[in-house]
Protein backbone atom coordinates (compact mmCIF):
# COMPACT_ATOMS: atom_id res chain seq x y z
CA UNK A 1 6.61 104.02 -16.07
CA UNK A 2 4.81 105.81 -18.40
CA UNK A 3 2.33 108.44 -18.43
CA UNK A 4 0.78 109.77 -14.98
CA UNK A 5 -1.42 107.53 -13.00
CA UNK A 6 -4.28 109.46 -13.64
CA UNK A 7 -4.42 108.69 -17.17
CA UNK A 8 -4.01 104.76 -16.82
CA UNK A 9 -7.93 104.27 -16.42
CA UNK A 10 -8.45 106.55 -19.41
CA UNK A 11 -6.26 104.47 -21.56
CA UNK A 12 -7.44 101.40 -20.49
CA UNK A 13 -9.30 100.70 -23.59
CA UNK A 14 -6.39 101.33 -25.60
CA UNK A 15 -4.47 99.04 -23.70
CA UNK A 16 -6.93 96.28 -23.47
CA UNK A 17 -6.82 96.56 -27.67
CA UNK A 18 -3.12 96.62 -27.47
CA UNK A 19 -2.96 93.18 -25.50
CA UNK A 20 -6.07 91.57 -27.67
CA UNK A 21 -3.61 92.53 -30.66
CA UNK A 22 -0.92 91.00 -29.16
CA UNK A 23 -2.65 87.37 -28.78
CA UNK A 24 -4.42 87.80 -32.09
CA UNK A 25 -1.62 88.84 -34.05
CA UNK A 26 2.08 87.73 -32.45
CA UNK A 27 0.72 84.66 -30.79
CA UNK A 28 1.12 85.88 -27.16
CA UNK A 29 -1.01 83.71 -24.70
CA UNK A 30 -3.81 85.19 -22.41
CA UNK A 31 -1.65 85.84 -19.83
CA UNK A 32 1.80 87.32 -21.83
CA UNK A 33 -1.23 89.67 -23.64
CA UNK A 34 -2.35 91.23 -20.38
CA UNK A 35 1.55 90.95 -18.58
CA UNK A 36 3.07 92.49 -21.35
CA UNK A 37 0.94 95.03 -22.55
CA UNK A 38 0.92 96.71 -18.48
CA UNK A 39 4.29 95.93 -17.67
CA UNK A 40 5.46 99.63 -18.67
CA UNK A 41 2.92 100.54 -16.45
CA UNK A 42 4.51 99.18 -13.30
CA UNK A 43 7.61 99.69 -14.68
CA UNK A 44 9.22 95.98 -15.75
CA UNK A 45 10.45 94.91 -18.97
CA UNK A 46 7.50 93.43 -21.84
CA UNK A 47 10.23 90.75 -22.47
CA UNK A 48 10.68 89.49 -18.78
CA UNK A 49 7.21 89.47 -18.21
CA UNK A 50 6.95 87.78 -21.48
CA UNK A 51 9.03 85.00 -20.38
CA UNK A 52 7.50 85.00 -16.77
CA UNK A 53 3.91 84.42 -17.70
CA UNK A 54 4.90 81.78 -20.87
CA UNK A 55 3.32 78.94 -18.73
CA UNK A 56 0.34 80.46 -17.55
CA UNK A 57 -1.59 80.78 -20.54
CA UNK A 58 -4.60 78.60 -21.37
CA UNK A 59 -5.50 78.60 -17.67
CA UNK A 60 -1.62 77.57 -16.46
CA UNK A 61 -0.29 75.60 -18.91
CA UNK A 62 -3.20 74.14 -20.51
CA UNK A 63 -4.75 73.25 -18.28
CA UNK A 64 -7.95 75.01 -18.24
CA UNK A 65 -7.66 76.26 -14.55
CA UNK A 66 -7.58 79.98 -13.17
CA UNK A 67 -7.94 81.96 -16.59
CA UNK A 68 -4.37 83.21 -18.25
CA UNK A 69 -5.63 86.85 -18.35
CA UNK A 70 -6.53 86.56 -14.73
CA UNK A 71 -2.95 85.05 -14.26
CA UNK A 72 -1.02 88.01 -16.10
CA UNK A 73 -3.00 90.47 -14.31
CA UNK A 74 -2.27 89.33 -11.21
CA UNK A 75 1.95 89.41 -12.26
CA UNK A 76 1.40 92.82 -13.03
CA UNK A 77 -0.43 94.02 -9.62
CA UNK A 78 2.24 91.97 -7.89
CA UNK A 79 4.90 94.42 -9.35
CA UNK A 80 2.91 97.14 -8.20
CA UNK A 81 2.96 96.51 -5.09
CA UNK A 82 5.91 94.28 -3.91
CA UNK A 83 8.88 95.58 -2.20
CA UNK A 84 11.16 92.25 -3.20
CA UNK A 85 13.75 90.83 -1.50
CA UNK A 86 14.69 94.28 -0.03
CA UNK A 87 11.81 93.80 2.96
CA UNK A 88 10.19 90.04 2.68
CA UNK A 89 6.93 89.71 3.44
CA UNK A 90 6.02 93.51 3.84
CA UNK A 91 3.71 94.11 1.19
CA UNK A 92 2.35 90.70 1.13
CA UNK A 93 -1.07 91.44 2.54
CA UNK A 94 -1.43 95.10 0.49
CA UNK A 95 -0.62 92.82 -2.27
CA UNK A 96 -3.24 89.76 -1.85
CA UNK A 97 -5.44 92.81 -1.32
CA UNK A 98 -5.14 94.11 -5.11
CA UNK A 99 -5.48 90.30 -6.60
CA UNK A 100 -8.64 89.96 -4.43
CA UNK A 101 -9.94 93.14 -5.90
CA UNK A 102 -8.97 91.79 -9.39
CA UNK A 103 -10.47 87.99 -9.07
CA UNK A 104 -13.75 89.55 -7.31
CA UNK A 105 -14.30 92.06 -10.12
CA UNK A 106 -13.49 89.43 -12.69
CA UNK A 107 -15.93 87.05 -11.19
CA UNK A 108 -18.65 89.49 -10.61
CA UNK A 109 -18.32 90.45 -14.07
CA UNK A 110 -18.08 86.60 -15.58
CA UNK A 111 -19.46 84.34 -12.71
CA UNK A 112 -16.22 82.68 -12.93
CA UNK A 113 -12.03 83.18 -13.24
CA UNK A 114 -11.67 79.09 -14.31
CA UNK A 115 -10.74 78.77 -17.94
CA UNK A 116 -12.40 75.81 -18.77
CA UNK A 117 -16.09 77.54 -17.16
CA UNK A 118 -15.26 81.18 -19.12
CA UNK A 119 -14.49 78.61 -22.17
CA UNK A 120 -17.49 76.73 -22.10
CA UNK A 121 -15.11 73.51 -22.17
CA UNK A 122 -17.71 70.31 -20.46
CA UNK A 123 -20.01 73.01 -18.69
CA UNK A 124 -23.29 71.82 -20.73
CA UNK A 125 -23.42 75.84 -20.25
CA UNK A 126 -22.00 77.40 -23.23
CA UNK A 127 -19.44 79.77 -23.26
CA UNK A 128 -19.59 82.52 -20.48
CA UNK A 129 -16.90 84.87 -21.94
CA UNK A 130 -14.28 84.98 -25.01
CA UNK A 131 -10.83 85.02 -24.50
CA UNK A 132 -10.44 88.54 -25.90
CA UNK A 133 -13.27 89.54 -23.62
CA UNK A 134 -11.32 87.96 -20.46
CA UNK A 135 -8.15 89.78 -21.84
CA UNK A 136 -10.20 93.00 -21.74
CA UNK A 137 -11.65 92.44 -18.56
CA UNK A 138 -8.18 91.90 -16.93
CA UNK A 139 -6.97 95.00 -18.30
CA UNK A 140 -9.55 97.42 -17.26
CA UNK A 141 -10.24 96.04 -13.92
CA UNK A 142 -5.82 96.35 -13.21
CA UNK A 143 -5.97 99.55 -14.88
CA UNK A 144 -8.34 100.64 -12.52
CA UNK A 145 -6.43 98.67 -9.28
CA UNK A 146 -3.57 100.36 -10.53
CA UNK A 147 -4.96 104.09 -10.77
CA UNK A 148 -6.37 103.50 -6.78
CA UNK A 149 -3.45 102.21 -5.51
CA UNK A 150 -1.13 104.79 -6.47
């Protein structure tokens, strides 16, 4: 892992540019961006969770559904807190505790975690938020997650 867990929050920004970068300029989807630029954080591999969150980009697999940020962010806090196949079950509910932290903050902040709604895709509405902005969004709010649960 890197740095102390105090500092995560106040590098947040940095690594919410770092994961925008990554989409804009390797190719990475939504949720690889967000996986990959935390996953020293919680101390995995950016190449695992590269391959791990491949299909859940463009709101799982193009499908427009629960937003790919959303999606990596949610790998990431599952690192965090999950004891593996060591102790089953165990850290389940602390677990589904951190996501629901995540997807309410993410909501609150966009009035939805659906793709196809933050996208603007059939809505009538217009577009709620970019994917760069969801990207960001996912990063600070984990960062944040992250910082409190450690």
């Amino acid at each position: 892992m890197t740095e102390t867990a105090a500092n995560l929050t106040d590098r947040a920004a940095h690594l919410a540019e770092l994961a925008i970068a990554l989409r804009a300029e390797q190719g990475y989807n939504c949720a690889q961006a967000v996986a990959c630029a935390l996953a020293p954080e919680v101390g995995i591999d950016a190449d695992t969770m590269y391959r791990l969150s491949e299909g859940f980009g463009s709101g799982m697999g193009g499908t427009t559904e629960t937003c790919g940020a959303i999606s990596g962010a949610i790998m990431v806090l599952s690192q965090l807190g999950s004891a593996g196949t060591e102790a089953p079950g165990t850290t389940k509910a602390a677990t589904y505790r951190l996501v629901r932290e995540l997807v309410e903050g993410f909501r609150k902040a966009n009035t939805s975690t659906v793709c196809r709604e933050l996208k603007g895709i059939g809505t009538g509405q217009g577009m709620l938020r970019t994917c760069p902005g969801c990207i960001e969004d996912a990063v600070v709010l984990s960062c944040r997650i992250i910082d409190a649960a450690r």
